[in-house]
PDB file of N, CA and C in Angstrom:
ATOM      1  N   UNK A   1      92.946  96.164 101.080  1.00  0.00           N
ATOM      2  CA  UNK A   1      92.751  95.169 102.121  1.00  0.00           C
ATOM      3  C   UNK A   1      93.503  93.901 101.726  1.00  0.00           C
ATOM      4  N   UNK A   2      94.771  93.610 102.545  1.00  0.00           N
ATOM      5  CA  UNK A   2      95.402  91.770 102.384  1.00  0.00           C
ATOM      6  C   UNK A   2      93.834  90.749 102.861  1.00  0.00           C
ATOM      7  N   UNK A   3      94.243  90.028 102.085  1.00  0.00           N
ATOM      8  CA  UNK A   3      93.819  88.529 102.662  1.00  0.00           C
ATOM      9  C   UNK A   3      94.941  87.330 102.395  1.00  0.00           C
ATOM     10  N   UNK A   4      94.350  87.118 103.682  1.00  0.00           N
ATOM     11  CA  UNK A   4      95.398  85.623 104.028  1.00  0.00           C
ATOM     12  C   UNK A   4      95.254  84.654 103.705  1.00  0.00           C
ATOM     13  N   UNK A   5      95.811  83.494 103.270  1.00  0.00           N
ATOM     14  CA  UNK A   5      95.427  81.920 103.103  1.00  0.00           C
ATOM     15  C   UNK A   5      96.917  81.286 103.353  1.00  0.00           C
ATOM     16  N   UNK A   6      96.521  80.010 103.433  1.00  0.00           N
ATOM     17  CA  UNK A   6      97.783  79.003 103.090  1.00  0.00           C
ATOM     18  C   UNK A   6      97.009  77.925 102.021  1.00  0.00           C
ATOM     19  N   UNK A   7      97.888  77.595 100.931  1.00  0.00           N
ATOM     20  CA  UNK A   7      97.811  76.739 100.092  1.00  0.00           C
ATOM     21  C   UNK A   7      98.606  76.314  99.345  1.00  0.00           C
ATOM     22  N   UNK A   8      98.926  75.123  98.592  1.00  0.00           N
ATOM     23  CA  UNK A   8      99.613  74.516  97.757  1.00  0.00           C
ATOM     24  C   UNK A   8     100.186  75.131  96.585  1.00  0.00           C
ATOM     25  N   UNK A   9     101.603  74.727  96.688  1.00  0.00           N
ATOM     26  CA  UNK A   9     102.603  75.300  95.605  1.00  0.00           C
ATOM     27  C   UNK A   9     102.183  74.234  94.341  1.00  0.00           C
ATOM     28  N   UNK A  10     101.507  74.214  93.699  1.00  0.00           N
ATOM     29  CA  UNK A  10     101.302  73.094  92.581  1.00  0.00           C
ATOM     30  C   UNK A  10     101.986  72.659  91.227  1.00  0.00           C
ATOM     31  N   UNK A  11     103.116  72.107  91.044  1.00  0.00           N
ATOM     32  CA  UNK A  11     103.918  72.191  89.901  1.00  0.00           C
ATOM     33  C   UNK A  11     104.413  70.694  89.813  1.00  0.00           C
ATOM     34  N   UNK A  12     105.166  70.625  88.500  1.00  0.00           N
ATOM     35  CA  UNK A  12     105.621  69.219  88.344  1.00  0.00           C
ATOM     36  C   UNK A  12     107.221  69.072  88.206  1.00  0.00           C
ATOM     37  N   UNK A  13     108.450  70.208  87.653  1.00  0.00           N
ATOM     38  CA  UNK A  13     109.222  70.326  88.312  1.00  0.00           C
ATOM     39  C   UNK A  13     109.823  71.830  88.248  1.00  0.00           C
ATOM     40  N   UNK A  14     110.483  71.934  89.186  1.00  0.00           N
ATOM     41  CA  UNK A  14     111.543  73.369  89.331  1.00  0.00           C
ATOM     42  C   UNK A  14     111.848  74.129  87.856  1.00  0.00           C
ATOM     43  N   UNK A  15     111.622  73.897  86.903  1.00  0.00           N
ATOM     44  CA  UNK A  15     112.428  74.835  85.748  1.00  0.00           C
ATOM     45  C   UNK A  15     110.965  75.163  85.314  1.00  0.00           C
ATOM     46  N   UNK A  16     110.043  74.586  85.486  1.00  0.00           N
ATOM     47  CA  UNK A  16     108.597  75.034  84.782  1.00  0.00           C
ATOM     48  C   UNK A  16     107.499  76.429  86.344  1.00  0.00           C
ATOM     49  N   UNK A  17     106.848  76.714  85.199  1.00  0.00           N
ATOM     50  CA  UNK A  17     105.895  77.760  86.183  1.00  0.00           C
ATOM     51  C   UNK A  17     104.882  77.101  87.015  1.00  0.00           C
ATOM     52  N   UNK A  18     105.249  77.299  88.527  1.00  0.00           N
ATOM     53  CA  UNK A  18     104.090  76.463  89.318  1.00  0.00           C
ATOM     54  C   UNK A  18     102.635  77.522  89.503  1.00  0.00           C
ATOM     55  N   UNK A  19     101.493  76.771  90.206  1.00  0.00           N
ATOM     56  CA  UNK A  19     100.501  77.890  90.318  1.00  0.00           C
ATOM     57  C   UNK A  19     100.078  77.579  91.636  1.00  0.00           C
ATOM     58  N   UNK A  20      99.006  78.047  91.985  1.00  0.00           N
ATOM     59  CA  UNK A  20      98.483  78.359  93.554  1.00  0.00           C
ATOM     60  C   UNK A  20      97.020  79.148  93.312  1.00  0.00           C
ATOM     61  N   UNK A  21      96.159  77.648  93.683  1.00  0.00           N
ATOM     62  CA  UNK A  21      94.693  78.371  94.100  1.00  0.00           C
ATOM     63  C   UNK A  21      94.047  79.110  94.558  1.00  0.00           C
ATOM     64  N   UNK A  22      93.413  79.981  93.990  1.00  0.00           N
ATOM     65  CA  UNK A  22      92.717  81.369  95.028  1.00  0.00           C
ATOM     66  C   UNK A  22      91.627  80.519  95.722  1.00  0.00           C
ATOM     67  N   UNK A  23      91.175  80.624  97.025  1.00  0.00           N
ATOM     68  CA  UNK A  23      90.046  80.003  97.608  1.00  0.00           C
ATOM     69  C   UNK A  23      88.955  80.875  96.617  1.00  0.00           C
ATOM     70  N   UNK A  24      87.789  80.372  96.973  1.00  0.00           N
ATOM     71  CA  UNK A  24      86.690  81.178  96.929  1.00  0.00           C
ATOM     72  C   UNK A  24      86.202  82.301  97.650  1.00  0.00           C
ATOM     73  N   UNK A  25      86.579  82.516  98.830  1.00  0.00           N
ATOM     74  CA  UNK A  25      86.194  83.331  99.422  1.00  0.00           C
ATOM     75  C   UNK A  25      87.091  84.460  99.445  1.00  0.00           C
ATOM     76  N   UNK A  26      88.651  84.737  99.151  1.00  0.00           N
ATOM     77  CA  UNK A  26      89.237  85.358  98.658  1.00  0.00           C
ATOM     78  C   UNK A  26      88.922  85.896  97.149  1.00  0.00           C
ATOM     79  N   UNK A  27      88.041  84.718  96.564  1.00  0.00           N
ATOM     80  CA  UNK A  27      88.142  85.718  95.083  1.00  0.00           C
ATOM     81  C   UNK A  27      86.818  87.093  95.497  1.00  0.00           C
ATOM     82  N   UNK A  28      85.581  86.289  96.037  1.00  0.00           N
ATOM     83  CA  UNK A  28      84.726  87.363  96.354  1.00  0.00           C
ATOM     84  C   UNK A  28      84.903  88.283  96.897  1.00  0.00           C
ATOM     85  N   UNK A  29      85.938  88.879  97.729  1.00  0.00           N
ATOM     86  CA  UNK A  29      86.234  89.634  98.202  1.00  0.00           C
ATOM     87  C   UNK A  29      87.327  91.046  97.436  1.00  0.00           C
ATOM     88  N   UNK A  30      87.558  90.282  96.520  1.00  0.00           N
ATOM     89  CA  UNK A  30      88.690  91.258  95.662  1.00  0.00           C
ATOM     90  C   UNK A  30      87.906  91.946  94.447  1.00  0.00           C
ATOM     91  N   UNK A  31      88.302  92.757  93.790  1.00  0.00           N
ATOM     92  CA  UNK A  31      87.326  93.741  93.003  1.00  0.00           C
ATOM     93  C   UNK A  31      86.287  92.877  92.066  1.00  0.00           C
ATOM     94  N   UNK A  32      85.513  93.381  91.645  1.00  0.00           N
ATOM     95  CA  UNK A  32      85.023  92.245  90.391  1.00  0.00           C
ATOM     96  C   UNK A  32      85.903  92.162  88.956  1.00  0.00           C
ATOM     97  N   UNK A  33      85.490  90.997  88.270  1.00  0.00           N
ATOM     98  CA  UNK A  33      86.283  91.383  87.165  1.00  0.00           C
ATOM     99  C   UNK A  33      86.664  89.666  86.619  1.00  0.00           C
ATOM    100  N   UNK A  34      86.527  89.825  85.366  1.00  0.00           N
ATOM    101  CA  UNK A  34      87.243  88.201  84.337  1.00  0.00           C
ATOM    102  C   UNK A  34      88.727  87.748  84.683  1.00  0.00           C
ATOM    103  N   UNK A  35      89.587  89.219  85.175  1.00  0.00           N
ATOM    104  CA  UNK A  35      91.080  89.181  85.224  1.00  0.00           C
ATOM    105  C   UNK A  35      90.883  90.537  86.367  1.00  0.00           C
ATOM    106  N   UNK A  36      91.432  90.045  87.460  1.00  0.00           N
ATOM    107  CA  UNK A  36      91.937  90.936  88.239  1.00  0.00           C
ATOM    108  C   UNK A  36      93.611  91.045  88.643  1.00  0.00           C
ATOM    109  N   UNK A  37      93.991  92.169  88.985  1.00  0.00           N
ATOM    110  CA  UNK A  37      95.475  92.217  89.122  1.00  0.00           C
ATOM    111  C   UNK A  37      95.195  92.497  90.628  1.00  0.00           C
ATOM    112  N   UNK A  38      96.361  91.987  90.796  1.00  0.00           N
ATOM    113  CA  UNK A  38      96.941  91.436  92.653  1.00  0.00           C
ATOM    114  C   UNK A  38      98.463  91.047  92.224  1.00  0.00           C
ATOM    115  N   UNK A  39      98.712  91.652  94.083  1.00  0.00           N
ATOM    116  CA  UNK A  39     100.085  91.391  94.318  1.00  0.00           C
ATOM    117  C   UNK A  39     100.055  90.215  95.071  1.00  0.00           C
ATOM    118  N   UNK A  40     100.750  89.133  95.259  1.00  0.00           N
ATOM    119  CA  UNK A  40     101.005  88.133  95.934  1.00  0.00           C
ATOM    120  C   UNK A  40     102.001  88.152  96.700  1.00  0.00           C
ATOM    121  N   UNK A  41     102.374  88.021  98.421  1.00  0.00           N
ATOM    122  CA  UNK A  41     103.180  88.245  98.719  1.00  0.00           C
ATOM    123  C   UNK A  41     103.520  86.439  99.145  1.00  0.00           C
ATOM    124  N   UNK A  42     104.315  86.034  99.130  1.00  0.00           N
ATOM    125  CA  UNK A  42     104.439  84.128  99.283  1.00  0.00           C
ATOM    126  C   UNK A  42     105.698  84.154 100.142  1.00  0.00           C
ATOM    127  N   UNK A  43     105.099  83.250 101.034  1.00  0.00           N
ATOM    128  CA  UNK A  43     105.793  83.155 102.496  1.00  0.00           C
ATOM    129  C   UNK A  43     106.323  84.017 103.036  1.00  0.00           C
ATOM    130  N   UNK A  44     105.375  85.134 103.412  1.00  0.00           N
ATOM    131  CA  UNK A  44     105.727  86.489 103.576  1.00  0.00           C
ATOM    132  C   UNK A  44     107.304  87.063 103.234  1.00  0.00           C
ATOM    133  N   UNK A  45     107.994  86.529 102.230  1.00  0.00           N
ATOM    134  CA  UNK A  45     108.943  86.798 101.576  1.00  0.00           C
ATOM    135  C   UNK A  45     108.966  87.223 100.135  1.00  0.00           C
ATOM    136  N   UNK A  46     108.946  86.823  99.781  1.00  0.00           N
ATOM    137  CA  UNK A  46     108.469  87.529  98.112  1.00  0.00           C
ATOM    138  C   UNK A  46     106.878  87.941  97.355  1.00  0.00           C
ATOM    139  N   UNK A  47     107.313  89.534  96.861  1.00  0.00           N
ATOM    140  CA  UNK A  47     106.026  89.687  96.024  1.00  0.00           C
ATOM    141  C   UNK A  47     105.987  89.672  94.612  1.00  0.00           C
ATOM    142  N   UNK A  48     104.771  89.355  94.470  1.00  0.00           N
ATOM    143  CA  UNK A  48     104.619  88.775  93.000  1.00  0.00           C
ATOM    144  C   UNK A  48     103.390  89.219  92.418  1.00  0.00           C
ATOM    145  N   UNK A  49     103.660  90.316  91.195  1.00  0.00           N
ATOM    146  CA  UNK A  49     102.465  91.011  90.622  1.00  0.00           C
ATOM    147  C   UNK A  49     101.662  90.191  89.828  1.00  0.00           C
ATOM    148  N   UNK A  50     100.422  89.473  89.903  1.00  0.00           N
ATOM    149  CA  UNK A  50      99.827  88.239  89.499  1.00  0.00           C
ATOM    150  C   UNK A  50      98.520  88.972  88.679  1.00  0.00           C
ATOM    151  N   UNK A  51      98.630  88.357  88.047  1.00  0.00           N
ATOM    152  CA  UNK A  51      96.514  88.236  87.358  1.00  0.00           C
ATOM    153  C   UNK A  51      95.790  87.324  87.672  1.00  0.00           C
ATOM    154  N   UNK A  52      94.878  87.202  88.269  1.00  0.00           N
ATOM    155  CA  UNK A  52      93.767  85.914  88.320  1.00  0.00           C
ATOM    156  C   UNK A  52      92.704  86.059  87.605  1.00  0.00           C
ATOM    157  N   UNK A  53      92.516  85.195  87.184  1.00  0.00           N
ATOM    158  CA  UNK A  53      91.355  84.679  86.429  1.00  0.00           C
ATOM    159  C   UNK A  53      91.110  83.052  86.763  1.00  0.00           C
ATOM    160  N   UNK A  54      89.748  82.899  86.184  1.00  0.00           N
ATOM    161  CA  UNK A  54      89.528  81.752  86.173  1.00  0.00           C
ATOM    162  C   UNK A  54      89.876  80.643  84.949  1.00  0.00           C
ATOM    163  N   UNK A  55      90.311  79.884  85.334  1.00  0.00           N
ATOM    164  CA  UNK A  55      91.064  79.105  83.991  1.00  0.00           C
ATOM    165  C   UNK A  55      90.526  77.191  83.875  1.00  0.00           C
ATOM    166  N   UNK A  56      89.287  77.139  84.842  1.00  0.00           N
ATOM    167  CA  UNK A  56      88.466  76.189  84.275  1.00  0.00           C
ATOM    168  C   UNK A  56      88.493  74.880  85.500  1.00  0.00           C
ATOM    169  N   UNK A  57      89.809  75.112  86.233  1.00  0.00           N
ATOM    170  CA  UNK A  57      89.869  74.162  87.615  1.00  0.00           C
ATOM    171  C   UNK A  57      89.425  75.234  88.599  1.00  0.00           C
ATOM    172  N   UNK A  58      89.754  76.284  89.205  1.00  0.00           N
ATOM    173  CA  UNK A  58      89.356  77.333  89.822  1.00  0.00           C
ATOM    174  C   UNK A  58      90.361  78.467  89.883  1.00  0.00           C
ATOM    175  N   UNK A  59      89.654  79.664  90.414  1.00  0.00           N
ATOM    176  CA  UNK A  59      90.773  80.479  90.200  1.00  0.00           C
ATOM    177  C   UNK A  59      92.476  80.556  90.606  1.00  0.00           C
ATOM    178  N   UNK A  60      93.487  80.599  89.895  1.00  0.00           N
ATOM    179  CA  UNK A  60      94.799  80.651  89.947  1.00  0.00           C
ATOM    180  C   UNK A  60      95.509  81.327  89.577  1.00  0.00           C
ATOM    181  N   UNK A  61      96.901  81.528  90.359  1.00  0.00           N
ATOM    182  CA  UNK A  61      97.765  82.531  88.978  1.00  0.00           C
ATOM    183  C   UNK A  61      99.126  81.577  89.072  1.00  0.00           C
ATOM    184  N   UNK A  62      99.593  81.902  88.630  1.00  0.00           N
ATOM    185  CA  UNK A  62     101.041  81.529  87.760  1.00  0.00           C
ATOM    186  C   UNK A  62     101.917  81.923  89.031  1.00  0.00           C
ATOM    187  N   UNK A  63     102.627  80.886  88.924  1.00  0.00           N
ATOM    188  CA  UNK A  63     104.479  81.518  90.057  1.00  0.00           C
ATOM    189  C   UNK A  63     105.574  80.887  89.205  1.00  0.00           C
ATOM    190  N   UNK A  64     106.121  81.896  88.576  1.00  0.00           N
ATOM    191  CA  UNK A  64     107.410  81.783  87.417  1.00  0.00           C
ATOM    192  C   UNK A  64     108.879  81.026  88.770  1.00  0.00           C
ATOM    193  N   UNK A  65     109.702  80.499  87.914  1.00  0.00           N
ATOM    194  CA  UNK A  65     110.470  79.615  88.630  1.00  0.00           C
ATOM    195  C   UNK A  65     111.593  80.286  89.711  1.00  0.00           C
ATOM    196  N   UNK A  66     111.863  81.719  88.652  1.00  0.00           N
ATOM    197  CA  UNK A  66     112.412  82.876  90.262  1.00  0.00           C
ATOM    198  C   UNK A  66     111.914  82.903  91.647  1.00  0.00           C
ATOM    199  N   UNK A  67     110.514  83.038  91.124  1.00  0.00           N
ATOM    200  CA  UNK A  67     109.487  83.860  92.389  1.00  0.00           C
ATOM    201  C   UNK A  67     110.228  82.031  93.159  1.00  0.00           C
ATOM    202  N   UNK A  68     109.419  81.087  92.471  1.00  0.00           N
ATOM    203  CA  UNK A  68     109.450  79.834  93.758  1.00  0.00           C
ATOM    204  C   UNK A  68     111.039  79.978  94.247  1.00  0.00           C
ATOM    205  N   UNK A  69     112.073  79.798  93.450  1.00  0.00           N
ATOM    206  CA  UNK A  69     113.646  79.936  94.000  1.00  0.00           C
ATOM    207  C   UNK A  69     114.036  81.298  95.206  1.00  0.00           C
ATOM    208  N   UNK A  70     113.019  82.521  95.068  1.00  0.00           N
ATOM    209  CA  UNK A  70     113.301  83.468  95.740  1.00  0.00           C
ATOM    210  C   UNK A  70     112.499  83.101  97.057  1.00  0.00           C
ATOM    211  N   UNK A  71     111.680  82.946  96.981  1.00  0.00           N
ATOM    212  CA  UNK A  71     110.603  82.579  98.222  1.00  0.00           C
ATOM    213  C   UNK A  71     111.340  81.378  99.751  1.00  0.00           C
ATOM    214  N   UNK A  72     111.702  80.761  98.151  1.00  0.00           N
ATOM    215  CA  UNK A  72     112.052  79.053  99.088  1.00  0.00           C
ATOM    216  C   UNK A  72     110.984  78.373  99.340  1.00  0.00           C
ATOM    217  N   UNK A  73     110.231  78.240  98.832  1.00  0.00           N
ATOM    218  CA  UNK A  73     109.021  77.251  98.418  1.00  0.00           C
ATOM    219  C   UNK A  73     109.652  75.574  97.760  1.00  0.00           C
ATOM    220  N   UNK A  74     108.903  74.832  98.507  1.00  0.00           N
ATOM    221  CA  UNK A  74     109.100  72.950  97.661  1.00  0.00           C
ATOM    222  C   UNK A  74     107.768  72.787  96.680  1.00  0.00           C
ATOM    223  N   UNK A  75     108.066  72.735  95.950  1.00  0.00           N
ATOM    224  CA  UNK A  75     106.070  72.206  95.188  1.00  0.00           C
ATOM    225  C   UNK A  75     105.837  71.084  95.949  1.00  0.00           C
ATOM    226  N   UNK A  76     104.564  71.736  95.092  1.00  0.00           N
ATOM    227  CA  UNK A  76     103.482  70.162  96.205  1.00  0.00           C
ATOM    228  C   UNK A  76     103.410  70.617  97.504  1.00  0.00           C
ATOM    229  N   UNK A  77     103.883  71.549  98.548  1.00  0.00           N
ATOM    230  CA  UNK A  77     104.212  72.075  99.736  1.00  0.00           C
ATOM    231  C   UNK A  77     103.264  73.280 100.221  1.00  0.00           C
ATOM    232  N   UNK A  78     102.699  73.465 101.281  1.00  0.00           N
ATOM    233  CA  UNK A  78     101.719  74.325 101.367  1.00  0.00           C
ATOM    234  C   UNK A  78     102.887  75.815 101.839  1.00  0.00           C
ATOM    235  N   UNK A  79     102.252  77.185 101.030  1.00  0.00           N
ATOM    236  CA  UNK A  79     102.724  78.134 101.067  1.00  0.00           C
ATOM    237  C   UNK A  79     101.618  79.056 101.847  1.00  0.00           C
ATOM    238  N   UNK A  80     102.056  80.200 102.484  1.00  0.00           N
ATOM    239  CA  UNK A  80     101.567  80.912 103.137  1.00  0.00           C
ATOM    240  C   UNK A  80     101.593  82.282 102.010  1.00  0.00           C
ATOM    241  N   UNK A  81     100.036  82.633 101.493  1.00  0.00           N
ATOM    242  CA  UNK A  81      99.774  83.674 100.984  1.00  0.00           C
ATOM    243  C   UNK A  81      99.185  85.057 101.185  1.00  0.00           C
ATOM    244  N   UNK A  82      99.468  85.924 101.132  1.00  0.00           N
ATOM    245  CA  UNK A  82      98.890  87.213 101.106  1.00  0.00           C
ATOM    246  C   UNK A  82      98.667  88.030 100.261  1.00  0.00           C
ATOM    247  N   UNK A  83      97.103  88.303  99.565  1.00  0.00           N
ATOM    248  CA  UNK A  83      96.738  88.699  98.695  1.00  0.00           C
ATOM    249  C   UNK A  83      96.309  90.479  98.515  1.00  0.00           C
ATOM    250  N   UNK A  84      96.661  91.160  98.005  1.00  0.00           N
ATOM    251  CA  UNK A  84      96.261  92.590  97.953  1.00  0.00           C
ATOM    252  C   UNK A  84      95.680  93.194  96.551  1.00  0.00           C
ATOM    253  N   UNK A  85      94.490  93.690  95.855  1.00  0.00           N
ATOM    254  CA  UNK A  85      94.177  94.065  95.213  1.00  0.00           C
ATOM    255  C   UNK A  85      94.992  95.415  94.085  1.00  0.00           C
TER     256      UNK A  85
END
């Protein structure tokens, strides 16, 4: 099952790894688990095999500086996500 969101590309600049908040209601919905694996698909253009976990602000995963250059994502910029287990 995808789930949808839009949310923030969060980074400080282009050569470093930005990240992107899982809502809450997306995490409850995806298997249980400390670390779950998901594909991320970002701006319905690129996918991105992710782990989430919780890392102490709320759950997030990592977007390496390809994925943002392949996508066409701005940080700081809200991205359109689609999440799949």
């Amino acid at each position: 099952m995808e789930h949808r969101f839009t949310a923030r590309l969060r980074g400080l600049d282009r050569a470093s790894a930005a990240y992107v908040e899982v809502p809450r209601f997306v995490m409850r919905a995806l298997p249980w688990g400390r670390y779950v694996r998901v594909v991320a698909r970002i701006n319905d253009v690129f996918d991105l095999p992710a782990t989430i976990m919780n890392v102490g602000f709320g759950p997030s995963f990592l977007v390496p500086p390809h994925a943002i250059e392949a996508c066409g994502a701005a940080l700081n910029a809200p991205v359109s996500i689609a999440i799949r287990a």
